[in-house]
N, C-alpha and C. Protein backbone atom coordinates (compact mmCIF):
# COMPACT_ATOMS: atom_id res chain seq x y z
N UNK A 1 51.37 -2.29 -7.83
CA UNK A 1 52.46 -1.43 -8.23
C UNK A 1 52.56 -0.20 -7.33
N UNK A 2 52.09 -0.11 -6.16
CA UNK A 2 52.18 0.90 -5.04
C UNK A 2 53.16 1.09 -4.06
N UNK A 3 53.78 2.17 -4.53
CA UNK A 3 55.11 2.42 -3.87
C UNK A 3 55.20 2.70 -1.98
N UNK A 4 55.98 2.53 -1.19
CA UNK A 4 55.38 2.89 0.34
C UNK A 4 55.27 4.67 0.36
N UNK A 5 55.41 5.03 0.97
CA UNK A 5 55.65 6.61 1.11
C UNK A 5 56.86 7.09 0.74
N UNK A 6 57.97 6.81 1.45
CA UNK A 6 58.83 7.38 1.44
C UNK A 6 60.00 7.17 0.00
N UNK A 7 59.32 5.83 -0.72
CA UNK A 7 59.87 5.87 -2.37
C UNK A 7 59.09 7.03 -2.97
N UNK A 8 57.69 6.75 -2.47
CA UNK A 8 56.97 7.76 -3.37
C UNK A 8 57.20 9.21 -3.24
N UNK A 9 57.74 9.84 -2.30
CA UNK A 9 58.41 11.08 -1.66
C UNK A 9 59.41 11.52 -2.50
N UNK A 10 60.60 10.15 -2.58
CA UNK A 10 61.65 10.69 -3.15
C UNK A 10 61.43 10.55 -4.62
N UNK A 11 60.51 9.86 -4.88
CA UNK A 11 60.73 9.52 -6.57
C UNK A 11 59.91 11.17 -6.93
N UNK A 12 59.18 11.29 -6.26
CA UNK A 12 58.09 12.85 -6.58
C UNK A 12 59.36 13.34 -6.43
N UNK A 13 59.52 13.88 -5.52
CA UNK A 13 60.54 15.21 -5.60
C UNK A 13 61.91 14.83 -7.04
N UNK A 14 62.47 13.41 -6.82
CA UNK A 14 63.24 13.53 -8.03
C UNK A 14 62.62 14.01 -9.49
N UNK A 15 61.29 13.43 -9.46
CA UNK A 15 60.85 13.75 -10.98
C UNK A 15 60.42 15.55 -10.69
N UNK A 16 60.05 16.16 -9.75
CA UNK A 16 60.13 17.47 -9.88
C UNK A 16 61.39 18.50 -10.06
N UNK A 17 62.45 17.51 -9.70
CA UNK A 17 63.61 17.76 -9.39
C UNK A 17 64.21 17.66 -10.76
N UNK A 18 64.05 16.73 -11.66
CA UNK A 18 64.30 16.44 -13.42
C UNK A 18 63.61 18.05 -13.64
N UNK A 19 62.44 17.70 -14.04
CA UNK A 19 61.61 18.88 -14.51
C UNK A 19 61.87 20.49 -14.24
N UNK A 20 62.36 20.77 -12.82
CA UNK A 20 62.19 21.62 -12.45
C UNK A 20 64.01 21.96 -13.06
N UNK A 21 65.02 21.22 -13.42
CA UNK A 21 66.32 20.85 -13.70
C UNK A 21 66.00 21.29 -15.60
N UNK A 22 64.61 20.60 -16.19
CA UNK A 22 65.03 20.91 -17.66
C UNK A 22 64.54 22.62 -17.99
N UNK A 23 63.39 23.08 -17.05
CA UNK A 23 63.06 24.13 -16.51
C UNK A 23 64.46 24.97 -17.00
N UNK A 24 65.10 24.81 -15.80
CA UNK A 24 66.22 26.14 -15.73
C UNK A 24 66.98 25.77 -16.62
N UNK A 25 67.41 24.28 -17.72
CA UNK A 25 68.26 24.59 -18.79
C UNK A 25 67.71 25.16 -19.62
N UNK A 26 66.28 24.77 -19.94
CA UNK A 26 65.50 25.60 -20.94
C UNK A 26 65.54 26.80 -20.51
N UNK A 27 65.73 27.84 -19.44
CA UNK A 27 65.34 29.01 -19.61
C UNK A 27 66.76 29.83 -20.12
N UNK A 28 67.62 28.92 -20.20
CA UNK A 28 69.14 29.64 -19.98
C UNK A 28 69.13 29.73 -22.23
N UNK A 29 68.43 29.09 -22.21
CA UNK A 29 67.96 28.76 -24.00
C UNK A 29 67.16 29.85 -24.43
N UNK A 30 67.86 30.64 -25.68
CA UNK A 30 66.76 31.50 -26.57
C UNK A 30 65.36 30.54 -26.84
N UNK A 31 64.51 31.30 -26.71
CA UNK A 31 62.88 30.67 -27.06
C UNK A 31 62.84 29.58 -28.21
N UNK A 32 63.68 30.28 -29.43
CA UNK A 32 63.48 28.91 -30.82
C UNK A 32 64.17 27.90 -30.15
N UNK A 33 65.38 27.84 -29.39
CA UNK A 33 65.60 26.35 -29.26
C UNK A 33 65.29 25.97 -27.95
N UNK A 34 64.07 26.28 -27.16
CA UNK A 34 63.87 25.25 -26.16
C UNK A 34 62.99 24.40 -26.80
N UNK A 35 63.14 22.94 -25.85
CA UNK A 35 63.16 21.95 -26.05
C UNK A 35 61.32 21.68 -26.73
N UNK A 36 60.62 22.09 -26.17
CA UNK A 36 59.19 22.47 -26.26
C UNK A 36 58.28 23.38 -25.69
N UNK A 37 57.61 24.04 -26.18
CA UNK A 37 56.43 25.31 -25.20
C UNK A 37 56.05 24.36 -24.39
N UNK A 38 55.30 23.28 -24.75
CA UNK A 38 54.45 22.38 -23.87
C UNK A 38 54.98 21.93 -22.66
N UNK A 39 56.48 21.97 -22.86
CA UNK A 39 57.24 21.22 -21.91
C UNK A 39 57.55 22.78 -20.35
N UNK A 40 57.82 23.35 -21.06
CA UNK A 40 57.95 24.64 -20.31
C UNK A 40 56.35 25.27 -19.69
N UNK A 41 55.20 24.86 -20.26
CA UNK A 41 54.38 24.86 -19.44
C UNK A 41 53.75 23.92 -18.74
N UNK A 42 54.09 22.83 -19.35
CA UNK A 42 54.15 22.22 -17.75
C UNK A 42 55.22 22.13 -16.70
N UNK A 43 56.38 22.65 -16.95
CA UNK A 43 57.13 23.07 -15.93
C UNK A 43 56.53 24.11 -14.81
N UNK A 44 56.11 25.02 -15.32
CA UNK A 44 54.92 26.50 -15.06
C UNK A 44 54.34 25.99 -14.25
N UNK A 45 53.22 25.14 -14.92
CA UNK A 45 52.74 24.50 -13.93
C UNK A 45 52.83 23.99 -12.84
N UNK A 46 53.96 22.89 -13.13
CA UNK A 46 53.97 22.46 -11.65
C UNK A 46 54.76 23.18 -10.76
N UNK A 47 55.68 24.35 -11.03
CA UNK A 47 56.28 25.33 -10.05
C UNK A 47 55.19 26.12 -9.50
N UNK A 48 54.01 26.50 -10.37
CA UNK A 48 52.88 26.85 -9.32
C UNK A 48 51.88 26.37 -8.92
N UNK A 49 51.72 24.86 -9.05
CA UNK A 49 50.92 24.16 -8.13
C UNK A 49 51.60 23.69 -7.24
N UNK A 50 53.04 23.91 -6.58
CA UNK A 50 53.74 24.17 -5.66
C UNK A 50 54.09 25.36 -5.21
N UNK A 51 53.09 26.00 -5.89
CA UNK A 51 53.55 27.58 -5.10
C UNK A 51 55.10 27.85 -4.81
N UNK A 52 55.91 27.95 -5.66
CA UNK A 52 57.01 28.05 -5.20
C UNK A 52 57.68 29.85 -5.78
N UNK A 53 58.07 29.97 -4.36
CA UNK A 53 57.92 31.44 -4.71
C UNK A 53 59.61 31.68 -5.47
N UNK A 54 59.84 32.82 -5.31
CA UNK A 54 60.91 33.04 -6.37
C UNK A 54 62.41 32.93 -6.13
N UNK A 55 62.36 32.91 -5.00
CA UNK A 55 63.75 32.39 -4.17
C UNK A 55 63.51 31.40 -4.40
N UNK A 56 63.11 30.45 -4.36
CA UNK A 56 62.56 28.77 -4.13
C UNK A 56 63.30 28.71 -5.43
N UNK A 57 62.85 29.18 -6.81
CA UNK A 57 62.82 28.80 -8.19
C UNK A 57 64.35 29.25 -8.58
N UNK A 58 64.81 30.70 -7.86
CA UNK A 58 66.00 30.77 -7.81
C UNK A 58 67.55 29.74 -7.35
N UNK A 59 67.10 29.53 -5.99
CA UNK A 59 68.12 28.74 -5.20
C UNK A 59 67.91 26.75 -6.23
N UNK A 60 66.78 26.71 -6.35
CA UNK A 60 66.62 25.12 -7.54
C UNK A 60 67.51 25.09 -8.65
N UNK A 61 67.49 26.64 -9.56
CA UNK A 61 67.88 26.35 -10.32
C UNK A 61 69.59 26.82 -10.36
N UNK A 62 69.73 27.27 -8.96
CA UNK A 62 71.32 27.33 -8.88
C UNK A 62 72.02 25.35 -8.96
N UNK A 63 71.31 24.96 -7.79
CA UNK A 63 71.32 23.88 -7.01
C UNK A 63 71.63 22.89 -8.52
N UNK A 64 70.69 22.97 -9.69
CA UNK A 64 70.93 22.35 -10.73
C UNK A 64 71.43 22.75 -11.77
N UNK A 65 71.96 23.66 -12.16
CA UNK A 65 73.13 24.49 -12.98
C UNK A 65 74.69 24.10 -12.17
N UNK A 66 74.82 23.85 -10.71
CA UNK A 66 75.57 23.27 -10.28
C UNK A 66 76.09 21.95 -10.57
N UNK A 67 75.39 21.29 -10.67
CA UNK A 67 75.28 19.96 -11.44
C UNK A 67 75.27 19.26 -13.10
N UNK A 68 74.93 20.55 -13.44
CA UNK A 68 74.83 20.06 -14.68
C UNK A 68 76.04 19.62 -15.79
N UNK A 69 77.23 19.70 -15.17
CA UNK A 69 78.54 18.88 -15.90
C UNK A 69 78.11 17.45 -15.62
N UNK A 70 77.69 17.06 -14.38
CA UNK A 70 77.24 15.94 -13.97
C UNK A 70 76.04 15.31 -14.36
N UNK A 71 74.69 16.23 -14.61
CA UNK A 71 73.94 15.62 -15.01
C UNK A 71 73.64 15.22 -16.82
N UNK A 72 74.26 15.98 -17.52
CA UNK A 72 74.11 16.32 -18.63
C UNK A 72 74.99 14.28 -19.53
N UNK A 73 75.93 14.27 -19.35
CA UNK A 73 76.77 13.04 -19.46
C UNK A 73 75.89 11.92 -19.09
N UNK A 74 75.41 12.22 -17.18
CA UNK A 74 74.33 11.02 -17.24
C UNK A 74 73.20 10.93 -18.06
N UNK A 75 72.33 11.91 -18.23
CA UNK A 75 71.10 11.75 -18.97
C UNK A 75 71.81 11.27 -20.58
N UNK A 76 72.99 11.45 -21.09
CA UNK A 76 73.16 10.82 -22.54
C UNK A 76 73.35 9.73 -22.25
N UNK A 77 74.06 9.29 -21.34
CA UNK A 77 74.44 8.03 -21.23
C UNK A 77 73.03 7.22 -20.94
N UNK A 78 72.03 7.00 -20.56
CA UNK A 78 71.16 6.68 -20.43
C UNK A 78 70.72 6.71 -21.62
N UNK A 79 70.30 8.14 -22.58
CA UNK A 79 69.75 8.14 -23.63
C UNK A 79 70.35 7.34 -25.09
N UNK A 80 71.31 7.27 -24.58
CA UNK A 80 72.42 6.34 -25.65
C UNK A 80 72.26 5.26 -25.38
N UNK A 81 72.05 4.40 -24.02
CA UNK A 81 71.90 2.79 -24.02
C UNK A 81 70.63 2.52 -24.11
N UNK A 82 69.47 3.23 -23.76
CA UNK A 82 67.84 2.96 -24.79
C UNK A 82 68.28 2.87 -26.19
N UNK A 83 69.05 3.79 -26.96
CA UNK A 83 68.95 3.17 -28.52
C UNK A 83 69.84 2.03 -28.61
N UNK A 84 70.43 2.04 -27.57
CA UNK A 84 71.26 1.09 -27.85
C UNK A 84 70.41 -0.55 -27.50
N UNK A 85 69.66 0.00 -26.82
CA UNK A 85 68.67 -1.36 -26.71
C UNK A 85 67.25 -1.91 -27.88
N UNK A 86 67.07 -0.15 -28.33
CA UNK A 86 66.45 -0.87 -29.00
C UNK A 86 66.77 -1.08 -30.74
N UNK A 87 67.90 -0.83 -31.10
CA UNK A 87 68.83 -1.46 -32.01
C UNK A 87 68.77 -3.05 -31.63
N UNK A 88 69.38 -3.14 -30.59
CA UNK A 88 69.28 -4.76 -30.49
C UNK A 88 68.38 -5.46 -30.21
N UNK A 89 67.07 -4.97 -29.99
CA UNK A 89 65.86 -5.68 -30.38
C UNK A 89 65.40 -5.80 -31.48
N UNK A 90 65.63 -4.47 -32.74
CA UNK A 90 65.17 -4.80 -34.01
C UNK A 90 66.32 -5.60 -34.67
N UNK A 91 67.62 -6.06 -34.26
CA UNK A 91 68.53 -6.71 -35.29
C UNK A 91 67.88 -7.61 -35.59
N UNK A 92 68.59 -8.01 -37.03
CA UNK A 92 67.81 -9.13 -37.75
C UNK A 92 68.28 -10.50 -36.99
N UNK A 93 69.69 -10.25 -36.43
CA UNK A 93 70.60 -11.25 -35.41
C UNK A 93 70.15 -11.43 -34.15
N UNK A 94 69.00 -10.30 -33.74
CA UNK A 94 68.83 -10.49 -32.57
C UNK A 94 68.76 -11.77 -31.07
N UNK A 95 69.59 -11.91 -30.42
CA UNK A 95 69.40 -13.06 -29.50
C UNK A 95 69.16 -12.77 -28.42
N UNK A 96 68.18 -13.10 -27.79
CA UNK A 96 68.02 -13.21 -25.80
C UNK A 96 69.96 -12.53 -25.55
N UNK A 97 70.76 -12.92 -25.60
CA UNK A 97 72.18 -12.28 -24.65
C UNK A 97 72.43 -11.04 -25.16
N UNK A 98 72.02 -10.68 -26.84
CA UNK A 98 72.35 -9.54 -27.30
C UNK A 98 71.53 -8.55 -26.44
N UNK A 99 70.26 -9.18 -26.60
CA UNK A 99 69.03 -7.66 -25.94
C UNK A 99 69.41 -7.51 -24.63
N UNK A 100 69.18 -8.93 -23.54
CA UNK A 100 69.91 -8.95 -22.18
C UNK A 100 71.00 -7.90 -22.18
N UNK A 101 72.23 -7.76 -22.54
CA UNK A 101 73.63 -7.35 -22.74
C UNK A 101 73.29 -5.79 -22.72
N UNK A 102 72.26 -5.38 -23.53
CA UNK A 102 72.00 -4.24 -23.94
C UNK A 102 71.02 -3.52 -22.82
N UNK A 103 70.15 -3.88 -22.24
CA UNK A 103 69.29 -3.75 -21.13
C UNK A 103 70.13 -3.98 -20.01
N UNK A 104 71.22 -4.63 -20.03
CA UNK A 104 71.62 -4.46 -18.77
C UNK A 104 72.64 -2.95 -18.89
N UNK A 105 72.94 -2.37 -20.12
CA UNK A 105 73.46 -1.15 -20.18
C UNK A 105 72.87 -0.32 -19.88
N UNK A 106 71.26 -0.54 -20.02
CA UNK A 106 70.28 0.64 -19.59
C UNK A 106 69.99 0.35 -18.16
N UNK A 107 70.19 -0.39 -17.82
CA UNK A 107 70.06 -0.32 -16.09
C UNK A 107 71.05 -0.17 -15.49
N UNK A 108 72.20 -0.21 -16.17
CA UNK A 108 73.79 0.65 -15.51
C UNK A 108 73.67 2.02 -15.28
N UNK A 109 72.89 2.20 -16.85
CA UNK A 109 73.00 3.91 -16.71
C UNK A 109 72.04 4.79 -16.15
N UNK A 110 70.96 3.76 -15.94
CA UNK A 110 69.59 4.65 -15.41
C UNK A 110 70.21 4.46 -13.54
N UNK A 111 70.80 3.51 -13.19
CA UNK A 111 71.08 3.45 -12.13
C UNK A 111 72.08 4.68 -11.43
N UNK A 112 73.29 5.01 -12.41
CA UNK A 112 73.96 6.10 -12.05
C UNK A 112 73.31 6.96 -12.40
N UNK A 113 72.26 7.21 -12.96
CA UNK A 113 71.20 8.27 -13.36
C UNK A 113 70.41 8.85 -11.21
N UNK A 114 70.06 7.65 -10.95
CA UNK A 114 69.15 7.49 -9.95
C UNK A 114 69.95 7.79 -9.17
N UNK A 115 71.14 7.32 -9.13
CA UNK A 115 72.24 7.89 -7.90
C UNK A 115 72.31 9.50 -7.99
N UNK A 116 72.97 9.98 -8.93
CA UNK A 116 72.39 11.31 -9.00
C UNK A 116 71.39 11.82 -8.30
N UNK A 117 70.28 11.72 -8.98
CA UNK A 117 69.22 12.09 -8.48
C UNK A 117 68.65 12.25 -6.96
N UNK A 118 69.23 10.88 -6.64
CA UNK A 118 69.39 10.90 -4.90
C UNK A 118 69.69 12.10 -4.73
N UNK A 119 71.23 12.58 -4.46
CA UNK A 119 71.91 13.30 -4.30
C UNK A 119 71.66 14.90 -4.43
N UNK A 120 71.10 15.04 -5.81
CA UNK A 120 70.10 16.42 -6.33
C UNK A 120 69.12 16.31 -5.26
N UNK A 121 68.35 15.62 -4.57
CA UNK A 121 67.12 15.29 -4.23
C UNK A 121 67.22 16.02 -3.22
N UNK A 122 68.47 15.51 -2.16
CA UNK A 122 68.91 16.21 -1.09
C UNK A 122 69.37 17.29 -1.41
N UNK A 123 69.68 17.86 -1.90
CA UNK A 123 69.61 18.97 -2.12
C UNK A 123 68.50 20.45 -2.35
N UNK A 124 67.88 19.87 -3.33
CA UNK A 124 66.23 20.33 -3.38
C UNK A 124 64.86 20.31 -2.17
N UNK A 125 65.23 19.02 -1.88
CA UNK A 125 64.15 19.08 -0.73
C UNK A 125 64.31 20.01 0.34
N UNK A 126 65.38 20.23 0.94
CA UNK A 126 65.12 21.36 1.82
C UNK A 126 64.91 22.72 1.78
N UNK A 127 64.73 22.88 0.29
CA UNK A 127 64.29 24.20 -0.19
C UNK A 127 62.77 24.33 -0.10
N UNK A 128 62.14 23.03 -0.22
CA UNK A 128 61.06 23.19 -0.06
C UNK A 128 60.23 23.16 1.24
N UNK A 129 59.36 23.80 1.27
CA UNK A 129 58.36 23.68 2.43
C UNK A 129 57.92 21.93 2.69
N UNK A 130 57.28 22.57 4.24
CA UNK A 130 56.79 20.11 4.40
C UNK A 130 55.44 20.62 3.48
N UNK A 131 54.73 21.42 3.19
CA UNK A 131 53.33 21.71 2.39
C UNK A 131 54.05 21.59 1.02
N UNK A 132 54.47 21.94 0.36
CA UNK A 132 55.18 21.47 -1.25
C UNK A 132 55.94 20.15 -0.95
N UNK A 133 56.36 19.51 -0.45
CA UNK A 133 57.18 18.31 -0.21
C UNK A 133 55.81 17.21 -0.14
N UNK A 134 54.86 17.68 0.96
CA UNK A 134 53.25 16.84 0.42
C UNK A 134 52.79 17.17 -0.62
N UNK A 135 52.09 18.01 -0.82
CA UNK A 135 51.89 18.08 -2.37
C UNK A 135 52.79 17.65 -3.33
N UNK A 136 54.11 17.47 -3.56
CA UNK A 136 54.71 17.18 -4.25
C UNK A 136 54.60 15.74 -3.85
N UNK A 137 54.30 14.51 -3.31
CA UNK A 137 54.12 13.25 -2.57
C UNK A 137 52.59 13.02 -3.40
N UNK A 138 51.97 14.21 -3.41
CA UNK A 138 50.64 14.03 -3.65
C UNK A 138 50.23 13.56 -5.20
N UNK A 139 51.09 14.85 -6.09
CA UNK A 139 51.00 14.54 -7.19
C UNK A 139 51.79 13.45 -7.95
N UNK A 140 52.77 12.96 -7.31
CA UNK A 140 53.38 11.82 -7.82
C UNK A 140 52.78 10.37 -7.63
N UNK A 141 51.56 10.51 -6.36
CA UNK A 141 50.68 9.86 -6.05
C UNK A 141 49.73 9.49 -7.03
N UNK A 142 49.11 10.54 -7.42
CA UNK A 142 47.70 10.68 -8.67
C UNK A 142 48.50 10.19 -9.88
N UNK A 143 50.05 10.58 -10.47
CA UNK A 143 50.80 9.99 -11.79
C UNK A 143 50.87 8.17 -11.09
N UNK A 144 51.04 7.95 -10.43
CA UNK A 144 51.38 6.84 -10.20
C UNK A 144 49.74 6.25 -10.34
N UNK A 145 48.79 6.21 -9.75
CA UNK A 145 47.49 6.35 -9.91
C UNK A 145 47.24 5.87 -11.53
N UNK A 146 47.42 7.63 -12.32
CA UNK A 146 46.76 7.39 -13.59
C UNK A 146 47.69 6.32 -14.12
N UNK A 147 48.79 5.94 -13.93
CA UNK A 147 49.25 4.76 -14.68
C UNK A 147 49.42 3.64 -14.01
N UNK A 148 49.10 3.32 -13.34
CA UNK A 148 48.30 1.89 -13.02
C UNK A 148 46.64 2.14 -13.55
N UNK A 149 45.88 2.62 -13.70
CA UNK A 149 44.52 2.75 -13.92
C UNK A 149 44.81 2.66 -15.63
N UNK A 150 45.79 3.25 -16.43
CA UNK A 150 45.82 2.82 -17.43
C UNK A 150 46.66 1.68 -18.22
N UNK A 151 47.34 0.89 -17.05
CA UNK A 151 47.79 -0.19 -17.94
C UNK A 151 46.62 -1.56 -17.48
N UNK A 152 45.62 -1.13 -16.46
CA UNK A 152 44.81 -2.00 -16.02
C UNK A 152 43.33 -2.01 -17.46
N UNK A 153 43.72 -0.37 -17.65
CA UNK A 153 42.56 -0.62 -18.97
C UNK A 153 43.57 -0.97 -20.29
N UNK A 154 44.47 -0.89 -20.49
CA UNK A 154 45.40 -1.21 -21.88
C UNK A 154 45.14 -2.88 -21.81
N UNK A 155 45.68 -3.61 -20.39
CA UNK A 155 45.87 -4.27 -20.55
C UNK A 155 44.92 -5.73 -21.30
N UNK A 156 43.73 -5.84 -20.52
CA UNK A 156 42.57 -5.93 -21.39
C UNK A 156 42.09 -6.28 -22.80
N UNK A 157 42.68 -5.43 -23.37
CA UNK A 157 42.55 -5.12 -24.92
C UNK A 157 43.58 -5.70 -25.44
N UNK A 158 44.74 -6.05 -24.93
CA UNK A 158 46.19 -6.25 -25.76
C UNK A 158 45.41 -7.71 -26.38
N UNK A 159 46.16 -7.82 -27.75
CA UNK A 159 45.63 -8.84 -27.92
C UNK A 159 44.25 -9.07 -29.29
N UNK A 160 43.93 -7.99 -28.82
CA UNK A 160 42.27 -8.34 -29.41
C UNK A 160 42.45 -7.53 -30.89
């Protein structure tokens, strides 16, 4: 399940690029309604295990407040065809074309999801340094890592 470099590049920076995206909607949010503390510190986090100084955090979260008529529609639409999939796995009617039918809605929408993201990607990356752009390669490296290392131990057990 090992991606070459340059997926693993862009998929890191996109998922920093999500994060660093729910980051600045959450901050534009009074404290009771962001989304989670936990979530906002690990945002923290990974803006400073990228050292990213404050212009950096500034110009990101213009870059994705720019977007966000655009991104906001995609991420429901995505989040709407997961329930929508898994409705049609628990129907009592359920058939192979219903679930198919329904999964292929979630790969419509995760796909214009990903197109996006491209697009954000280029955008973001040149804000960053080539030292945060590796590190950011790096840590999407070690996530990719811990989950292959844990579906190799899940897998094992399924079953028993």
């Amino acid at each position: 399940m090992k991606t070459n470099t340059i997926f693993s590049l862009l998929a890191a920076g996109l998922i920093a690029g999500g994060l660093i995206a729910t980051q600045a909607f959450a901050a534009d949010k009074p404290a009771s309604t962001a989304d989670s503390p936990m979530q906002g510190r690990l945002l923290q986090r990974l803006a400073d295990k990228l050292n990213l100084t404050a212009d950096q955090r500034s110009q990101i979260k213009e870059v994705i407040a720019g977007e966000k008529d655009t991104l906001v529609p995609l991420a429901t639409a995505v989040h709407d065809a997961r329930k929508g999939l898994r409705t049609a796995i628990r129907a009592g009617d359920a058939t192979e074309a219903s679930v198919r039918a329904a999964a292929a809605k979630v790969a419509a929408a995760e796909a214009d999801l990903a197109v996006e993201r491209m697009k954000l990607y280029g955008k973001i990356a040149p804000i960053l340094t080539d030292a945060q752009r590796r590190q950011l390669a790096d840590l999407q490296q070690r996530a990719d890592d811990f989950a292959d290392n844990a579906i190799a131990r899940i897998g094992p057990g399924l079953g028993n």
